[in-house]
C-alpha atoms as a PDB file:
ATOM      1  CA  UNK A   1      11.593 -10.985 -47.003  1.00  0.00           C
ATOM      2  CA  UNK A   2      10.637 -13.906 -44.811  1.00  0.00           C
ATOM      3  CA  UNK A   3      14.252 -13.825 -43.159  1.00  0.00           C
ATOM      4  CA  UNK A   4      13.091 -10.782 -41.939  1.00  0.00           C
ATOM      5  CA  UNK A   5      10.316 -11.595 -41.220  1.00  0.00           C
ATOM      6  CA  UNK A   6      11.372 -14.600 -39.135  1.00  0.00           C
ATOM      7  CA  UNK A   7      13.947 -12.345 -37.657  1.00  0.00           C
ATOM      8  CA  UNK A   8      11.328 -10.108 -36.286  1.00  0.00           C
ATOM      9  CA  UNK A   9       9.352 -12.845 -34.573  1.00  0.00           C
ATOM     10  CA  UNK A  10      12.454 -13.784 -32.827  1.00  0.00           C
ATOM     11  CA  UNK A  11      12.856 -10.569 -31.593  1.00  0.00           C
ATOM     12  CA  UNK A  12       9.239 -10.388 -30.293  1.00  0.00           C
ATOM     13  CA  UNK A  13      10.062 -13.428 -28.352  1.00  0.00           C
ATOM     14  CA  UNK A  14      13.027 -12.509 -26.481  1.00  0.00           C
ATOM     15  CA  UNK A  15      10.889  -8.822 -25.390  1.00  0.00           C
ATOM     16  CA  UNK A  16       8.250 -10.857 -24.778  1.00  0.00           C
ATOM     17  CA  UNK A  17      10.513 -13.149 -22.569  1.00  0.00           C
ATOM     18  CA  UNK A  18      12.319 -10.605 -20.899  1.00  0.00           C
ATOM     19  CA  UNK A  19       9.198  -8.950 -20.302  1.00  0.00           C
ATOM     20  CA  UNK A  20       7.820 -11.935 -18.412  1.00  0.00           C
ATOM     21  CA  UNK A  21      10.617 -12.274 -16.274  1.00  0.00           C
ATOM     22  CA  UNK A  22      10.989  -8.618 -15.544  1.00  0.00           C
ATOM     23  CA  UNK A  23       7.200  -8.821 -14.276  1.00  0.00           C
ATOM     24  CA  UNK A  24       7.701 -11.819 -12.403  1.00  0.00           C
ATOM     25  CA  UNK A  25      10.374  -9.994 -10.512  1.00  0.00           C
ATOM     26  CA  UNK A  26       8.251  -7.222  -9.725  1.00  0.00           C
ATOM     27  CA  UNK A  27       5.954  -9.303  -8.483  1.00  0.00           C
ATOM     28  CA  UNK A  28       7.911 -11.350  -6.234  1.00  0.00           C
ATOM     29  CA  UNK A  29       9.033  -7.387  -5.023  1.00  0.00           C
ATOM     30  CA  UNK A  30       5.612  -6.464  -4.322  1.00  0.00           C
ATOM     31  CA  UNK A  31       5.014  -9.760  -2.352  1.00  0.00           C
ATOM     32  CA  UNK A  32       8.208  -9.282  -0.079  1.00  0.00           C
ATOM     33  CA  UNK A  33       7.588  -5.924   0.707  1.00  0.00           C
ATOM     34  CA  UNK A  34       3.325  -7.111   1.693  1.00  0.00           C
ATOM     35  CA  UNK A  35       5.240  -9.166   4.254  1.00  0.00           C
ATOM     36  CA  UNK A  36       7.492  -6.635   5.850  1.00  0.00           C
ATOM     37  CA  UNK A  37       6.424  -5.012   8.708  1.00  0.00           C
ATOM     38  CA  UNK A  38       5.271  -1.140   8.537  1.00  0.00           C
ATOM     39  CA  UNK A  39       6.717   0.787  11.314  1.00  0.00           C
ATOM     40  CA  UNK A  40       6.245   4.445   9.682  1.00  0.00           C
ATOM     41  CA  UNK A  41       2.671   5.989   9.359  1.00  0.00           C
ATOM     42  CA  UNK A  42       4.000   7.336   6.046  1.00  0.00           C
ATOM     43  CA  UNK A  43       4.330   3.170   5.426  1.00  0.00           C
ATOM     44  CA  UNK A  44       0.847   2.775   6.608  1.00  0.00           C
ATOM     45  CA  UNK A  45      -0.374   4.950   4.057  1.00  0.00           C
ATOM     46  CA  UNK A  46       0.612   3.978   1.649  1.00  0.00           C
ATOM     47  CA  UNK A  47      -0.442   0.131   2.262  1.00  0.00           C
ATOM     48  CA  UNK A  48      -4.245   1.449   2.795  1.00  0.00           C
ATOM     49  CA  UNK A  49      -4.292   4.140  -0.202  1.00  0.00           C
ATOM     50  CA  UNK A  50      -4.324   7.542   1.605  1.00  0.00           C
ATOM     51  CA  UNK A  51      -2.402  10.376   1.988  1.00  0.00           C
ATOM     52  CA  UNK A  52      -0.368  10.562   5.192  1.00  0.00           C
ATOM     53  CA  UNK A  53      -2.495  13.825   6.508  1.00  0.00           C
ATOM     54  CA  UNK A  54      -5.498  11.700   6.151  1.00  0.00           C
ATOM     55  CA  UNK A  55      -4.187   9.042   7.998  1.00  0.00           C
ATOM     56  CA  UNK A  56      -3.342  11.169  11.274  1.00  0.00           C
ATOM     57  CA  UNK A  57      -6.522  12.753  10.794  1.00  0.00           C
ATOM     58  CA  UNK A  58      -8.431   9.630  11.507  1.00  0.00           C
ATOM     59  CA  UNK A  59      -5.952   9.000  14.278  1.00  0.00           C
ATOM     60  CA  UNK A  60      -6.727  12.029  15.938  1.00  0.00           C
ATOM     61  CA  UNK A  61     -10.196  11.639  15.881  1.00  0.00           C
ATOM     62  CA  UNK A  62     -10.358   8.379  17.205  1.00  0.00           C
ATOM     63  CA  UNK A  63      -7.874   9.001  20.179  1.00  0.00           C
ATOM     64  CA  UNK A  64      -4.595   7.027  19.090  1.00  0.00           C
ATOM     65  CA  UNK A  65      -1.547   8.920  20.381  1.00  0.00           C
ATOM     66  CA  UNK A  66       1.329   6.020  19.716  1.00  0.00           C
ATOM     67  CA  UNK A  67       3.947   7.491  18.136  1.00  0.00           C
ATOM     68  CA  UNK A  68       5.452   4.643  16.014  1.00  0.00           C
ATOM     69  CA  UNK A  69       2.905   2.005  14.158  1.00  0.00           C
ATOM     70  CA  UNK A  70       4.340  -1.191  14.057  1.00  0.00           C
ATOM     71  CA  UNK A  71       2.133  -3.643  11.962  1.00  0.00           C
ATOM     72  CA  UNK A  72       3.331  -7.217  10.608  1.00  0.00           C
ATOM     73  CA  UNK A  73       2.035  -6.830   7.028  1.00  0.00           C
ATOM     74  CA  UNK A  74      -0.002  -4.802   4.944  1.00  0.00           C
ATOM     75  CA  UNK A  75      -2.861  -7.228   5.957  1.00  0.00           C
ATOM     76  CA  UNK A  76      -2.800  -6.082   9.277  1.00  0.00           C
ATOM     77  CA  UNK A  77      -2.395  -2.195   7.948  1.00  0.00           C
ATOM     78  CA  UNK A  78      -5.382  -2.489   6.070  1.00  0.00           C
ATOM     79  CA  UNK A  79      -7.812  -4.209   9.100  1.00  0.00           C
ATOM     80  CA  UNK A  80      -7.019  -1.711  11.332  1.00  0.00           C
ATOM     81  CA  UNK A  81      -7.710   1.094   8.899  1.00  0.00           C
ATOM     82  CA  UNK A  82     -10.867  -0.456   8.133  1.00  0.00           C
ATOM     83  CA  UNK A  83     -12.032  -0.537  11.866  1.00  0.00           C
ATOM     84  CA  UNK A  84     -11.414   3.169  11.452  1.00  0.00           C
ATOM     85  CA  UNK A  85     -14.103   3.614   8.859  1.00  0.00           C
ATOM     86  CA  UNK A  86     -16.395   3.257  11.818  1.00  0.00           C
ATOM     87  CA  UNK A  87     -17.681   6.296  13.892  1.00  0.00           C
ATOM     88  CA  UNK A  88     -14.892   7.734  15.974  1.00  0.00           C
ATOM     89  CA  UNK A  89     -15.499   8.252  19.481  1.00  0.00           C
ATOM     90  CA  UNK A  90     -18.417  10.997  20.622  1.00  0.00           C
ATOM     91  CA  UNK A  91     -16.449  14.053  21.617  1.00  0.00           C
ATOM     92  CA  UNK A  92     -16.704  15.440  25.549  1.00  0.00           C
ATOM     93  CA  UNK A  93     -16.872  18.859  24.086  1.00  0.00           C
ATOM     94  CA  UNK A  94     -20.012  20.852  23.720  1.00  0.00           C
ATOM     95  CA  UNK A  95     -21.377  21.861  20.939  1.00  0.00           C
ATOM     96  CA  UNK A  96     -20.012  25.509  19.584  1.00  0.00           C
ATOM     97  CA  UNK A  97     -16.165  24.135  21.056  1.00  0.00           C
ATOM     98  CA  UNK A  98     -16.570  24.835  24.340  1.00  0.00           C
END
């Protein structure tokens, strides 16, 4: 009984170990990729949490016609979507869409 016991402990250590090294990895994964630079708007999305129709929304609306992002990390991403949170640009149309 306590052979098995001790023979299940052991086993909980090795998960337990390989579980700690399989997160580390996907840690060090997730940090790489932070530092790569985003040159999709599908990539840009996804580094500030909305969906990609979303994201061209709030490009429309504020104006930005460049066809390929190019941003050095997620970081950066992020900023720039933030500055977008602020009101876009009054419109030149009048009121009704004329």
């Amino acid at each position: 009984m306590e052979h098995h016991i001790v023979e299940l402990l052991r086993e909980s250590a090795q998960a337990l170990a390989a579980a700690a090294e399989l997160l580390e990895r996907g840690q060090g994964a997730v940090q790489a990729r932070a530092n790569q630079p985003l040159t999709s708007w599908s990539a840009v999305a996804d580094a500030v949490g909305v969906s990609v129709d979303t994201l061209l929304r709030r490009r429309r609306e504020h104006g930005i016609r460049e066809r390929r992002p190019w941003f050095g990390s997620e970081r950066e991403a992020r900023e720039w979507y933030a500055a977008l949170g602020r009101a876009p640009p009054l419109s030149r149309r009048r009121p009704g869409g004329r």
